[in-house]
N, C-alpha and C. Protein backbone atom coordinates (compact mmCIF):
# COMPACT_ATOMS: atom_id res chain seq x y z
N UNK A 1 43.22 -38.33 243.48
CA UNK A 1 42.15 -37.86 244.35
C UNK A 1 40.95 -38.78 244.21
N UNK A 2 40.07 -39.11 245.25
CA UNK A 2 39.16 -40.02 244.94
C UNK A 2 38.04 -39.32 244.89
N UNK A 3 38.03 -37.84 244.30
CA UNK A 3 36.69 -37.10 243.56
C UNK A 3 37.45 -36.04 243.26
N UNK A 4 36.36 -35.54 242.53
CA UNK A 4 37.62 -33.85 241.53
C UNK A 4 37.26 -33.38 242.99
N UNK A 5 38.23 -32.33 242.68
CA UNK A 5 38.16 -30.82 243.75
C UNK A 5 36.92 -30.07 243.64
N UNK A 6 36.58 -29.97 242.10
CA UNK A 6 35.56 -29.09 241.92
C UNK A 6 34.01 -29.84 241.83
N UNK A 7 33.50 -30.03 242.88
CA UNK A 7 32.55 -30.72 242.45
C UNK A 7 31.03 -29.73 243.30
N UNK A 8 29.26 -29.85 243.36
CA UNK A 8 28.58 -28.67 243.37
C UNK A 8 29.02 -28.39 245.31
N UNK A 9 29.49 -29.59 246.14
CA UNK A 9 29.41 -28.81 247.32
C UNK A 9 30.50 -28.20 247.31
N UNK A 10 31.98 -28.15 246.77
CA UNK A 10 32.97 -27.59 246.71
C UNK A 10 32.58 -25.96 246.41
N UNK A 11 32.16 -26.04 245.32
CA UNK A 11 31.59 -24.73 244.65
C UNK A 11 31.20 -24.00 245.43
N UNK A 12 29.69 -24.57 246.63
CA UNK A 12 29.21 -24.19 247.08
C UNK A 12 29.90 -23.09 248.28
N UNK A 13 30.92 -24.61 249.26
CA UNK A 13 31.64 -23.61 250.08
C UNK A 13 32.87 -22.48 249.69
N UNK A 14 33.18 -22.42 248.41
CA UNK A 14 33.97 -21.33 247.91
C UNK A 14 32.83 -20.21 247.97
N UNK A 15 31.83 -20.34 247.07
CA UNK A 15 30.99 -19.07 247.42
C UNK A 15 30.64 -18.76 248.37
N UNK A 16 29.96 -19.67 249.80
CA UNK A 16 30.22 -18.72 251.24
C UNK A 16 31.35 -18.22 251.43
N UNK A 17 32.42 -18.81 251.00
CA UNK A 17 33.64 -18.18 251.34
C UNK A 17 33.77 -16.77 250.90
N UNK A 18 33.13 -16.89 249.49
CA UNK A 18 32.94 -15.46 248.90
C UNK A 18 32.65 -14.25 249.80
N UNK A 19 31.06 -14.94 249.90
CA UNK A 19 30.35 -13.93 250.62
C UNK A 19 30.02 -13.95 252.07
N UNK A 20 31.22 -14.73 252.80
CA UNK A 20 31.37 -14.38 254.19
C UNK A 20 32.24 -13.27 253.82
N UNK A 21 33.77 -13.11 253.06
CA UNK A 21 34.77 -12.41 253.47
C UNK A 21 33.94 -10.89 252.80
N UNK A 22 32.93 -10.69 251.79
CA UNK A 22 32.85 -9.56 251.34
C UNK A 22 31.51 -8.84 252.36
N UNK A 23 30.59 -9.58 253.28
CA UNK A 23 29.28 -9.58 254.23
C UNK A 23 30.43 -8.78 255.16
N UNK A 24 31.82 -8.76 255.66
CA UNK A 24 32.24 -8.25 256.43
C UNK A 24 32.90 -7.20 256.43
N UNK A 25 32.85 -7.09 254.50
CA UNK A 25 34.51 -5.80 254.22
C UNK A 25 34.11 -5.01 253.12
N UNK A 26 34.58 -4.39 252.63
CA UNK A 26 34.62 -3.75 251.32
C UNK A 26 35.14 -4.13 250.36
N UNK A 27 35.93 -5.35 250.72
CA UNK A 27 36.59 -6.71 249.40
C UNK A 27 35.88 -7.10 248.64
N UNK A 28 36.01 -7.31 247.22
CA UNK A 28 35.37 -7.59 245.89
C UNK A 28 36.36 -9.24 245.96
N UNK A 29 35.80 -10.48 245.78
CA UNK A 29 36.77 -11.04 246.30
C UNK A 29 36.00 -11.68 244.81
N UNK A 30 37.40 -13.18 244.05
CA UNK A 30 37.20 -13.80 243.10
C UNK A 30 37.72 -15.16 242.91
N UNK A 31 36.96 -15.91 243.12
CA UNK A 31 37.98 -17.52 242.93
C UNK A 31 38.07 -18.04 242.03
N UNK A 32 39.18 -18.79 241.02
CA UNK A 32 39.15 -18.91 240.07
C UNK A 32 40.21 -20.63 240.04
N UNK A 33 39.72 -21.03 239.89
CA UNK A 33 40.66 -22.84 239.78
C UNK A 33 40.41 -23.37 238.21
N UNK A 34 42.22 -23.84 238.25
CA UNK A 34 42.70 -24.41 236.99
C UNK A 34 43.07 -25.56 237.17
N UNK A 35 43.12 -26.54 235.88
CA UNK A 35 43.84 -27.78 236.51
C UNK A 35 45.04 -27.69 236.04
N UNK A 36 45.62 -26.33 235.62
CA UNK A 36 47.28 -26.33 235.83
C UNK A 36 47.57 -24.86 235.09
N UNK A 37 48.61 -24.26 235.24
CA UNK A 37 49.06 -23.40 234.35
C UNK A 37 49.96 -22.83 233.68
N UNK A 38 50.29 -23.68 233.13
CA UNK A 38 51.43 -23.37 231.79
C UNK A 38 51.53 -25.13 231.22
N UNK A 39 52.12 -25.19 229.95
CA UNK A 39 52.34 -26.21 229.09
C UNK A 39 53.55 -27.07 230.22
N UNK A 40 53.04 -28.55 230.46
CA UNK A 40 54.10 -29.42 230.67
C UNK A 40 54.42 -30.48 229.82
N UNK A 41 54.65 -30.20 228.45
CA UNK A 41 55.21 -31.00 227.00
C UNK A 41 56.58 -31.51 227.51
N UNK A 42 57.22 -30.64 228.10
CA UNK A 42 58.65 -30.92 228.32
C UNK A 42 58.56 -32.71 229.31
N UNK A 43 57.84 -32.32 229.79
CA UNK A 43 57.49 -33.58 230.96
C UNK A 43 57.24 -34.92 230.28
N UNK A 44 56.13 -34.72 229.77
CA UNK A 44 55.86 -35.74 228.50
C UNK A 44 56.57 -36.11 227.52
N UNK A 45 57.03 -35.56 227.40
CA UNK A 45 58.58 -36.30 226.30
C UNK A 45 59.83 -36.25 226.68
N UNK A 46 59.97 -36.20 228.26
CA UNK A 46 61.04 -37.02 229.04
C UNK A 46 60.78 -38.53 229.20
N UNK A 47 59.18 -38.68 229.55
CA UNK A 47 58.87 -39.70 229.94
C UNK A 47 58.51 -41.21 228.28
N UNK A 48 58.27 -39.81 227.03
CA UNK A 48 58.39 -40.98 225.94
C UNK A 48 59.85 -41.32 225.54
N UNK A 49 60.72 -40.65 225.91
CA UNK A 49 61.91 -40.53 225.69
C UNK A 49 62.58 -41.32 226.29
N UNK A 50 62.57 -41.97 227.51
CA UNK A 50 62.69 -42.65 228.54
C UNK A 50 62.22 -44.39 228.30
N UNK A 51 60.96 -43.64 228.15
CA UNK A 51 59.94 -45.19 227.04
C UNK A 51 60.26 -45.43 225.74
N UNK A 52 60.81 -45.04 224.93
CA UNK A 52 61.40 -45.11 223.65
C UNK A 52 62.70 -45.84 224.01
N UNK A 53 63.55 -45.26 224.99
CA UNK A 53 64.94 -45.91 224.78
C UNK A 53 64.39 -47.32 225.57
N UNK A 54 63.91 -47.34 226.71
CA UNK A 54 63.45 -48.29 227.27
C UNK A 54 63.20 -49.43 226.15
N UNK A 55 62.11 -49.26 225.38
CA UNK A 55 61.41 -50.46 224.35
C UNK A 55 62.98 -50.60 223.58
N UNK A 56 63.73 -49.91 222.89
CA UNK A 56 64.84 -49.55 222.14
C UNK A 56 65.66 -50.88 222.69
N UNK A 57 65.92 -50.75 223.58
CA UNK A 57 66.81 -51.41 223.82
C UNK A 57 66.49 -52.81 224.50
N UNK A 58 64.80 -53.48 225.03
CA UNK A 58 65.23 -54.51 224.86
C UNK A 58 64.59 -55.02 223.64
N UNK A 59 64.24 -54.31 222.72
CA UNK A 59 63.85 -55.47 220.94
C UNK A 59 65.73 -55.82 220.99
N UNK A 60 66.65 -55.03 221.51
CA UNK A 60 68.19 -55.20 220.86
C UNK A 60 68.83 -55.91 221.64
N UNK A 61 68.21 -56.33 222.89
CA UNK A 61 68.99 -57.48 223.63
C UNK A 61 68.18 -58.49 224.75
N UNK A 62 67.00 -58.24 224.10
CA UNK A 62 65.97 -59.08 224.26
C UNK A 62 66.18 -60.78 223.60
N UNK A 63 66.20 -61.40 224.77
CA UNK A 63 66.42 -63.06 223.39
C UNK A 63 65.83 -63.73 222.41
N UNK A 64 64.33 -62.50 222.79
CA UNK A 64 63.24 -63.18 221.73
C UNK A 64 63.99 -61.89 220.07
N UNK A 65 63.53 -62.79 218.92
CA UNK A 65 64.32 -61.83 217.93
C UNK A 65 62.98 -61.10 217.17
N UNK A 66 63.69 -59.42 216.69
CA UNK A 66 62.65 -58.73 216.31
C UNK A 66 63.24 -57.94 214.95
N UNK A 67 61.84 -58.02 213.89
CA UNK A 67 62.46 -57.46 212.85
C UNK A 67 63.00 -55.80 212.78
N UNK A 68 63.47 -55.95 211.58
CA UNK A 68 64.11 -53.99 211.58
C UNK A 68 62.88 -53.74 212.06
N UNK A 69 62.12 -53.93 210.75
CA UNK A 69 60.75 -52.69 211.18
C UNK A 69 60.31 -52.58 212.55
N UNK A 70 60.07 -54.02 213.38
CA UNK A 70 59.97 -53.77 214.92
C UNK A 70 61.11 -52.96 215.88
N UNK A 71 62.27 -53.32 215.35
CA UNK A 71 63.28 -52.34 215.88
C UNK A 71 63.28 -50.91 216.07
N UNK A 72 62.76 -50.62 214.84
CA UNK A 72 62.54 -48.88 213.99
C UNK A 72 61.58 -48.50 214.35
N UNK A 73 60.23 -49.15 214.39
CA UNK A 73 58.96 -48.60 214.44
C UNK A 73 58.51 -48.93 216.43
N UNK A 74 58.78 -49.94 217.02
CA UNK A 74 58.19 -49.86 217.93
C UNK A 74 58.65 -48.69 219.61
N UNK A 75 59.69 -48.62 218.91
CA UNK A 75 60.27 -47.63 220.04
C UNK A 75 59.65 -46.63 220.01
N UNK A 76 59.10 -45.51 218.95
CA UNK A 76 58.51 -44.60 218.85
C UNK A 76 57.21 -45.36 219.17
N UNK A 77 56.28 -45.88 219.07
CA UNK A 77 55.40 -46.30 219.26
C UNK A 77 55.37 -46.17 221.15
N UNK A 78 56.08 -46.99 221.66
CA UNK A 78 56.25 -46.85 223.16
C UNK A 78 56.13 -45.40 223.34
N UNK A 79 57.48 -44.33 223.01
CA UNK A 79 57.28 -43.53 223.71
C UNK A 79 56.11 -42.47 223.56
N UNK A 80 54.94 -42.40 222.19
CA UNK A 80 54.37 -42.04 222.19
C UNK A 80 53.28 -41.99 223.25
N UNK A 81 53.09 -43.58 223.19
CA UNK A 81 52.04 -43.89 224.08
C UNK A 81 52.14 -43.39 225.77
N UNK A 82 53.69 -43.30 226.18
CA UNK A 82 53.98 -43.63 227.24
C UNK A 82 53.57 -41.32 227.53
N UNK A 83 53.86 -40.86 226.48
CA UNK A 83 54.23 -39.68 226.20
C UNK A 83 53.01 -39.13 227.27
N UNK A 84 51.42 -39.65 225.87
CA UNK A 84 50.33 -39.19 225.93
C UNK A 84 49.62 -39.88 227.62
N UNK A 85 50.40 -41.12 227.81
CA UNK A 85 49.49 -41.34 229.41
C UNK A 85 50.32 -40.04 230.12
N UNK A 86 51.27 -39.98 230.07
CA UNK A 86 52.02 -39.01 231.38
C UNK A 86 51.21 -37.81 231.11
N UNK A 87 50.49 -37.32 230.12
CA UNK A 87 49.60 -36.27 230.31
C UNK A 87 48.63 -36.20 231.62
N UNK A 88 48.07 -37.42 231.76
CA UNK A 88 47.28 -37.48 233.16
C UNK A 88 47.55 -38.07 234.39
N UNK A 89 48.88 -37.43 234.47
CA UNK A 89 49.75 -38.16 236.14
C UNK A 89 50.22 -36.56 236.13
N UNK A 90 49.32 -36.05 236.86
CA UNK A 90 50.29 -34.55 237.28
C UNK A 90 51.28 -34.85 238.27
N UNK A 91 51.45 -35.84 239.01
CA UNK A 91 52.18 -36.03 239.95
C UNK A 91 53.54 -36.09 239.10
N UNK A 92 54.05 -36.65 238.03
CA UNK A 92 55.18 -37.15 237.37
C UNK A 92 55.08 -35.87 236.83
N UNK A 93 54.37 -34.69 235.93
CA UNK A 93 54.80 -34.15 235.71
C UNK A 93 55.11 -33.01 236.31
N UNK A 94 54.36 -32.89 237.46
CA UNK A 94 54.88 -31.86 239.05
C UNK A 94 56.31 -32.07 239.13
N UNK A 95 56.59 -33.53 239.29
CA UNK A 95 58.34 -33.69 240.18
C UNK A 95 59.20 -33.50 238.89
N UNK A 96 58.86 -33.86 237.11
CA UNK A 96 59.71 -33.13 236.28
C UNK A 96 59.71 -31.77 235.72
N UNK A 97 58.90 -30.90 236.62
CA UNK A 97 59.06 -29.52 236.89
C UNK A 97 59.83 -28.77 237.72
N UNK A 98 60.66 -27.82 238.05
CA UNK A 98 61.52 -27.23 239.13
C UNK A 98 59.96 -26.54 239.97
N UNK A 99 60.73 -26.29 240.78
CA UNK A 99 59.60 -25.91 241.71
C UNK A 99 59.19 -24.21 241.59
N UNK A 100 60.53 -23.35 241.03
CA UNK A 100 60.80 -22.38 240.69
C UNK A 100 59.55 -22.23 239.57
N UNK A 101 60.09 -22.71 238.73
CA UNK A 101 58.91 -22.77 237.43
C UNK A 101 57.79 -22.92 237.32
N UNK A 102 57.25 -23.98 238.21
CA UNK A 102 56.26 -24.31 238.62
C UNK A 102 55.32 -23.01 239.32
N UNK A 103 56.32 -22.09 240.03
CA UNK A 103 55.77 -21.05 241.21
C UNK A 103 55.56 -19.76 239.76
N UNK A 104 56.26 -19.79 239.10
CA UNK A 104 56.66 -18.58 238.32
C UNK A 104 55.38 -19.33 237.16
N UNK A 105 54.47 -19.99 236.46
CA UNK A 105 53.71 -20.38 235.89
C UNK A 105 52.71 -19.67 236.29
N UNK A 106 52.37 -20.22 237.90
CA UNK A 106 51.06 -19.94 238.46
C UNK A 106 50.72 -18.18 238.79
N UNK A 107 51.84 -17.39 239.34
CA UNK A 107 51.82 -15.83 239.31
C UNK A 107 51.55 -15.80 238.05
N UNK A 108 52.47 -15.76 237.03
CA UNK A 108 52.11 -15.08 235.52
C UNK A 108 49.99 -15.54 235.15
N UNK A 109 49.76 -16.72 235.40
CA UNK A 109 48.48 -17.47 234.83
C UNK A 109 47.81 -16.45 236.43
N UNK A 110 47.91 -15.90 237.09
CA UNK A 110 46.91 -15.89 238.24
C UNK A 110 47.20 -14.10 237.99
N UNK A 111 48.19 -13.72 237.54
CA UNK A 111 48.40 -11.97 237.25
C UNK A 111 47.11 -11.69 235.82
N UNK A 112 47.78 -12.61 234.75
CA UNK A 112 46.80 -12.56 233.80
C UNK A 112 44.83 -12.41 234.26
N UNK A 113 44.97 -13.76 235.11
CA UNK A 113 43.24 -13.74 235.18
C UNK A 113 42.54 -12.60 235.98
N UNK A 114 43.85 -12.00 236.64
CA UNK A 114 43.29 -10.64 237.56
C UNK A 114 42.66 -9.66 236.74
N UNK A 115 43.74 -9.07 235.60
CA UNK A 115 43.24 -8.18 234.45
C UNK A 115 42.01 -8.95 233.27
N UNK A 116 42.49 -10.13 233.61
CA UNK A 116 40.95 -10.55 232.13
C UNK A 116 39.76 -10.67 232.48
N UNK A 117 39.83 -10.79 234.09
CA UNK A 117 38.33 -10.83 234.58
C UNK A 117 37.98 -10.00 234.88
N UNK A 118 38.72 -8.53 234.83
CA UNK A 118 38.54 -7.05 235.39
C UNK A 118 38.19 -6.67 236.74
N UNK A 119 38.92 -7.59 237.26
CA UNK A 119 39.08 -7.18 239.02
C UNK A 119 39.84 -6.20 239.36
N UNK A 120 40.35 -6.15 238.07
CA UNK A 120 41.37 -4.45 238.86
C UNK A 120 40.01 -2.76 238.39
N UNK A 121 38.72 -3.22 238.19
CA UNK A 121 38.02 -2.45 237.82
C UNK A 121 36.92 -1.60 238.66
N UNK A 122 37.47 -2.17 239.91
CA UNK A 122 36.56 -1.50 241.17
C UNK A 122 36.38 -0.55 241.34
N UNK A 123 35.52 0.54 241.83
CA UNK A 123 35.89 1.43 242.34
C UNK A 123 36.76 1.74 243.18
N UNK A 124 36.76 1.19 244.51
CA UNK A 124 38.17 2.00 245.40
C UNK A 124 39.04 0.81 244.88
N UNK A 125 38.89 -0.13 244.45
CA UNK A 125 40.63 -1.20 243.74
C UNK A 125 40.46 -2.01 244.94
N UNK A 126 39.38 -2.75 245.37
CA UNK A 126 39.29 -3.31 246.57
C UNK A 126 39.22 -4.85 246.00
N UNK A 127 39.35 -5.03 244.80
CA UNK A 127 39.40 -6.34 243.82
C UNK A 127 40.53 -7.36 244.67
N UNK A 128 40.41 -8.68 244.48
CA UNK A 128 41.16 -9.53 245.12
C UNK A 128 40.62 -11.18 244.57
N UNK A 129 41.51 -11.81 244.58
CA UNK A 129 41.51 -12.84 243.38
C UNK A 129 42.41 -13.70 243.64
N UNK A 130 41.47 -14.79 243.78
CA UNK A 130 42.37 -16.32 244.98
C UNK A 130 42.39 -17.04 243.61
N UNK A 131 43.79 -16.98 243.67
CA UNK A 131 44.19 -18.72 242.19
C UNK A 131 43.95 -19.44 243.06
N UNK A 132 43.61 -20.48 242.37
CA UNK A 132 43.97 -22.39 242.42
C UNK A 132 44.62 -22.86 241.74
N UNK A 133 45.35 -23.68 241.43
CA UNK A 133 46.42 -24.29 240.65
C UNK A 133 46.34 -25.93 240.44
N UNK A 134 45.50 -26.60 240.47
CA UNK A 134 45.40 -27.99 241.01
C UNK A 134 46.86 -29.29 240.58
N UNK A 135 47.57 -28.47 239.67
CA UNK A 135 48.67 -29.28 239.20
C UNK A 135 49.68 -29.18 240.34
N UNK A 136 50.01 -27.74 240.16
CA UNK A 136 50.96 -27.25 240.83
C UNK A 136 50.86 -27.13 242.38
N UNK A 137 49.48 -27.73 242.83
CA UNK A 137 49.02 -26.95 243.97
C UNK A 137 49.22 -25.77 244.50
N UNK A 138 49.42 -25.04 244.09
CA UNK A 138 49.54 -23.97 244.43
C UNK A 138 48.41 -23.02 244.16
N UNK A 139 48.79 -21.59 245.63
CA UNK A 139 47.62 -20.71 245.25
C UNK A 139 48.52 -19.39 245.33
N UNK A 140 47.42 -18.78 244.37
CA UNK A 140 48.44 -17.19 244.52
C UNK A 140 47.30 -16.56 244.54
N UNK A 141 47.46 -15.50 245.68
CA UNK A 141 46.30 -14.00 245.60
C UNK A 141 46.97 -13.07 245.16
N UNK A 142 46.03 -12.82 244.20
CA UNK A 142 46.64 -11.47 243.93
C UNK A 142 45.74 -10.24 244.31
N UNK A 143 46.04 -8.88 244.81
CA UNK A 143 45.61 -8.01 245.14
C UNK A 143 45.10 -6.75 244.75
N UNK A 144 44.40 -5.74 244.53
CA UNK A 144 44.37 -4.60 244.41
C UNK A 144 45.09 -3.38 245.37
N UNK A 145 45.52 -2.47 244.85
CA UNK A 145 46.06 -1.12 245.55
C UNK A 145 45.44 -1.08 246.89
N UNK A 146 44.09 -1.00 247.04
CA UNK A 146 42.83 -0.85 248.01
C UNK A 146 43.06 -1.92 248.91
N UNK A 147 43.73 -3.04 248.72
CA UNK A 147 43.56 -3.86 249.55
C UNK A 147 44.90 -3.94 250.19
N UNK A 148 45.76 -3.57 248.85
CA UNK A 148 47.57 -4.08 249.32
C UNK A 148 48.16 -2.82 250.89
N UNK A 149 47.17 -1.59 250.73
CA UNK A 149 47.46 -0.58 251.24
C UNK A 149 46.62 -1.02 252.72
N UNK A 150 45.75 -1.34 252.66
CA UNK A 150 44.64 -1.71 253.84
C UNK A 150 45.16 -2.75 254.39
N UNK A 151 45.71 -4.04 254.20
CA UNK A 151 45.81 -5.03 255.19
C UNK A 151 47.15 -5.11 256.05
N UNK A 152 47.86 -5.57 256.87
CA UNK A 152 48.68 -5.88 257.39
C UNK A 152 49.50 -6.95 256.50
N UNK A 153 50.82 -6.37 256.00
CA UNK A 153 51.24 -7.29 255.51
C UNK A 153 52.06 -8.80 256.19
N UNK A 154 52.49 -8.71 257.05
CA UNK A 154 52.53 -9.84 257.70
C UNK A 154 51.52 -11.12 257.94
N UNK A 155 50.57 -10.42 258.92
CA UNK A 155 49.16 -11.64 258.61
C UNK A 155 48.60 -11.67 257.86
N UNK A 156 48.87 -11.00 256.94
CA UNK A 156 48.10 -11.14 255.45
C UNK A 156 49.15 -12.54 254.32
N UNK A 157 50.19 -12.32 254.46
CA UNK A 157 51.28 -13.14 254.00
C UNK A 157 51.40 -14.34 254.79
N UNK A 158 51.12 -14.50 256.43
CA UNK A 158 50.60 -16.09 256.95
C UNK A 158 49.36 -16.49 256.72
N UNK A 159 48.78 -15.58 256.67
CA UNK A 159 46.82 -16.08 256.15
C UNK A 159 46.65 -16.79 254.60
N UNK A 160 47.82 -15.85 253.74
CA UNK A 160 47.72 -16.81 252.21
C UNK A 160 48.63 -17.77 252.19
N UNK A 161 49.12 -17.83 252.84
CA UNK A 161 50.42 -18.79 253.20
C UNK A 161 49.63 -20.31 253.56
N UNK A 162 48.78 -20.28 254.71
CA UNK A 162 47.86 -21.04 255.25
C UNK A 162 46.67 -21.64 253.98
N UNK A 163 46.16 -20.85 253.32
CA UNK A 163 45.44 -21.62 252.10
C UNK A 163 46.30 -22.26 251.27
N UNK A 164 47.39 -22.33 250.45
CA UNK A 164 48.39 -23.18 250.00
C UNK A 164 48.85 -24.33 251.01
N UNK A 165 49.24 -24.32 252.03
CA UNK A 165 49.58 -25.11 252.44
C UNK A 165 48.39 -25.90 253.15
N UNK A 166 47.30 -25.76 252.95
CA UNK A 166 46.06 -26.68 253.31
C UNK A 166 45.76 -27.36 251.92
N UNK A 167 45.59 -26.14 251.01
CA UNK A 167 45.87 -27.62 249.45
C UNK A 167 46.71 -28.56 249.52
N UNK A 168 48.04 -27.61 249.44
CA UNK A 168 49.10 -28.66 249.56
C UNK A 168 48.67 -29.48 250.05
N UNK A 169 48.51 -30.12 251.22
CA UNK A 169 48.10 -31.21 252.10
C UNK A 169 47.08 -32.04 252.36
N UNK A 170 45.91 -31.37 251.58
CA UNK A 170 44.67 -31.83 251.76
C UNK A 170 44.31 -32.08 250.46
N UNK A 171 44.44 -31.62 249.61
CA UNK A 171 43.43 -31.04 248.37
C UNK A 171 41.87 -31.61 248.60
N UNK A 172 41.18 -30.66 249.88
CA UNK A 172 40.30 -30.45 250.38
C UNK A 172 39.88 -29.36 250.04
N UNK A 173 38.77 -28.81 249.19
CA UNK A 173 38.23 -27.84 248.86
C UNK A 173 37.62 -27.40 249.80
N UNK A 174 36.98 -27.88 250.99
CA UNK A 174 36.17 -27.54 251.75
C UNK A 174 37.11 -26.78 253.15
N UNK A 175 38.29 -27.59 253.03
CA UNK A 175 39.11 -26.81 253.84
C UNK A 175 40.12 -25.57 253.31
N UNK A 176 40.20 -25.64 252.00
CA UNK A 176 40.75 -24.39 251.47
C UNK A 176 39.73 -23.75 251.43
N UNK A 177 38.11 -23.78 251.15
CA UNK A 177 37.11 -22.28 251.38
C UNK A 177 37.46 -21.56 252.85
N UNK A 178 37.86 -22.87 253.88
CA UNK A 178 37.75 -21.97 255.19
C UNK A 178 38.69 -21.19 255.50
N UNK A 179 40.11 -21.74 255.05
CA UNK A 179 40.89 -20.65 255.32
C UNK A 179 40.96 -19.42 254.12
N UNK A 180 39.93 -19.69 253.08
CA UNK A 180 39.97 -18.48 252.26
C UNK A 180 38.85 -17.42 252.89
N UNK A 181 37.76 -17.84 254.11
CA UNK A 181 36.80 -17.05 254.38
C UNK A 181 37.60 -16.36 255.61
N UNK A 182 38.70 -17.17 255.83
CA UNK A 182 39.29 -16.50 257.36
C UNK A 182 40.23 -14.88 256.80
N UNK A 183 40.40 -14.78 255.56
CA UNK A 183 40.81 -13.41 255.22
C UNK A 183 39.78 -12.63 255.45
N UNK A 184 38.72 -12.65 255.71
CA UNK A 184 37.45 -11.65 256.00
C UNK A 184 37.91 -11.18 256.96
N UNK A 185 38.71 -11.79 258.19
CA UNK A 185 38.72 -11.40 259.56
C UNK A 185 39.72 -10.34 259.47
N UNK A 186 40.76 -10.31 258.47
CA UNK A 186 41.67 -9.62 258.27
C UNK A 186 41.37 -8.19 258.08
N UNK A 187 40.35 -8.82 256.63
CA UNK A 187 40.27 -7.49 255.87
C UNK A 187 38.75 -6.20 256.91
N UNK A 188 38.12 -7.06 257.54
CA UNK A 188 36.98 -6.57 258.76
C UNK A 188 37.97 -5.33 259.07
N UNK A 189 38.66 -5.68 259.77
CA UNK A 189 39.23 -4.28 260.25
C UNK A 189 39.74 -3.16 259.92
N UNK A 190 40.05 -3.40 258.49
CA UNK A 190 41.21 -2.58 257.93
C UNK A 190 40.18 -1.78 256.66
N UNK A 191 39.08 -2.95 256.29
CA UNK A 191 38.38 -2.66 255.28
C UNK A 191 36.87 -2.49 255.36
N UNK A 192 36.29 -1.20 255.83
CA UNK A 192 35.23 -1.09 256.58
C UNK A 192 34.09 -1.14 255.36
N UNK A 193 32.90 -2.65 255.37
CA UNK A 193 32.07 -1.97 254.92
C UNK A 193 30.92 -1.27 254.95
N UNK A 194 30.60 -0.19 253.70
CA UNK A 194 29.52 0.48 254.13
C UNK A 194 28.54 0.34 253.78
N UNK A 195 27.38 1.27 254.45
CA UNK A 195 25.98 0.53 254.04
C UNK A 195 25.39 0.52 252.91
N UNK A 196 25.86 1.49 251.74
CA UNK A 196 25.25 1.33 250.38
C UNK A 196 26.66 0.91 249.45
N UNK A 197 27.24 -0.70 250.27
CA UNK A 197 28.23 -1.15 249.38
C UNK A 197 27.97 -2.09 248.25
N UNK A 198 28.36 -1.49 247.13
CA UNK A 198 27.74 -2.55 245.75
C UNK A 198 28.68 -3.74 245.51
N UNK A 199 27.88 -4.63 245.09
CA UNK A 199 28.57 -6.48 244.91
C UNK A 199 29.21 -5.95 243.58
N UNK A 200 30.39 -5.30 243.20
CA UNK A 200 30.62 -5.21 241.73
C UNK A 200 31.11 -6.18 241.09
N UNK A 201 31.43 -7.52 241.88
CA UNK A 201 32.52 -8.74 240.88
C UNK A 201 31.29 -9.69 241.30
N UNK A 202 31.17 -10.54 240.17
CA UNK A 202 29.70 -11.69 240.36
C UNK A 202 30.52 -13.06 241.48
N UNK A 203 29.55 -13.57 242.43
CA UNK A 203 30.25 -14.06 243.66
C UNK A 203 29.91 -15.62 243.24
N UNK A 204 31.01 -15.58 242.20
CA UNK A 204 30.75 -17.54 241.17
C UNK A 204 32.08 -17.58 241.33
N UNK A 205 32.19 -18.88 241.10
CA UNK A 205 33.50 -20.09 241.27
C UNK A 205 33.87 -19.96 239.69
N UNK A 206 35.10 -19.37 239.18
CA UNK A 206 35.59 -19.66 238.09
C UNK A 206 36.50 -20.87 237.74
N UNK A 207 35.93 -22.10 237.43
CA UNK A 207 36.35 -23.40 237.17
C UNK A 207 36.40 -23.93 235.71
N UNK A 208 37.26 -24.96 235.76
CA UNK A 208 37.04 -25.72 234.50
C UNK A 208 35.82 -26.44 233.98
């Protein structure tokens, strides 16, 4: 990317996004972006593993000649190194992830932050809570009772459908706030608000 995702105008348009979709509804709404979620070790020591046999084998048929100790010691040396760069190529370690796993990471890490940030603590359960995933790209909402019961599940399932696949494609923050403010239009109808409705979830960008 040729700037993080999260940077102050990014921020900025997530929080209109905030408080367009809640100015229209009774939604407690929460954004929260990671730069990944769950351990990809496995990834990283495919790739020193790979770099280990790599160096391995040409000290052994390389024409220039190398001692034991270079034999013994530099292969691990490679794949270490090679180990610790693949830490910052999410791309390599995205494609040595299943995609399955990858999807099943981000629910469990985006179920968790629902209960730790106490969005399920609303009064009517009108709580709602947009992951980011920046590894995985992926986004998962997760919902409250109040909301799962109130919206249409169909356009509610192309509307979150539509913010993932604008990351996916963009990793444009400014264009994932808009299709995250376009759930307001959803929830407007279904989720009436009223005039002495309280802000109960604080309307900040939960980032790294």
């Amino acid at each position: 990317m040729s700037k993080r995702f999260i940077d102050d105008e990014a921020k900025r348009a997530f929080t209109d996004a905030i408080e367009s979709v809640e100015a229209c509804s009774s939604a407690e709404v929460v954004i929260a972006v990671r730069h990944h979620s769950g351990s990809y070790l496995h990834a990283d020591v495919i790739v020193g593993a790979i770099a280990a046999w790599a160096a391995l084998a040409f000290t052994l048929y390389s024409p220039y000649e190398f001692s034991l100790a270079s034999i013994l010691i530099d292969p691990l040396i490679a794949g270490a190194l090679f180990g610790l760069f693949n830490t910052q190529l999410p791309m390599v370690r995205r494609a040595l992830t299943l995609r399955e796993r990858r999807r099943r990471r981000v629910v469990t890490a985006a179920r968790a932050a629902f209960y730790e940030k106490g969005i399920r603590m609303t009064t009517d359960r009108t709580g709602m809570l947009v992951y980011i995933s920046l590894l995985e790209r992926a986004v998962e909402v997760v919902i409250d009772n109040g909301v799962r019961d109130a919206v249409p599940k169909t356009e509610w399932a192309l509307a979150t459908a539509r913010i993932e696949s604008t990351l996916r494609h963009t990793m444009d923050a400014n264009a994932v706030a808009e299709k995250i403010a376009d759930l307001g239009r959803i929830c407007e109808a279904v989720m009436i608000r009223s005039e002495d409705d309280v802000n109960e979830l604080p309307d900040e960008v939960c980032a790294p």
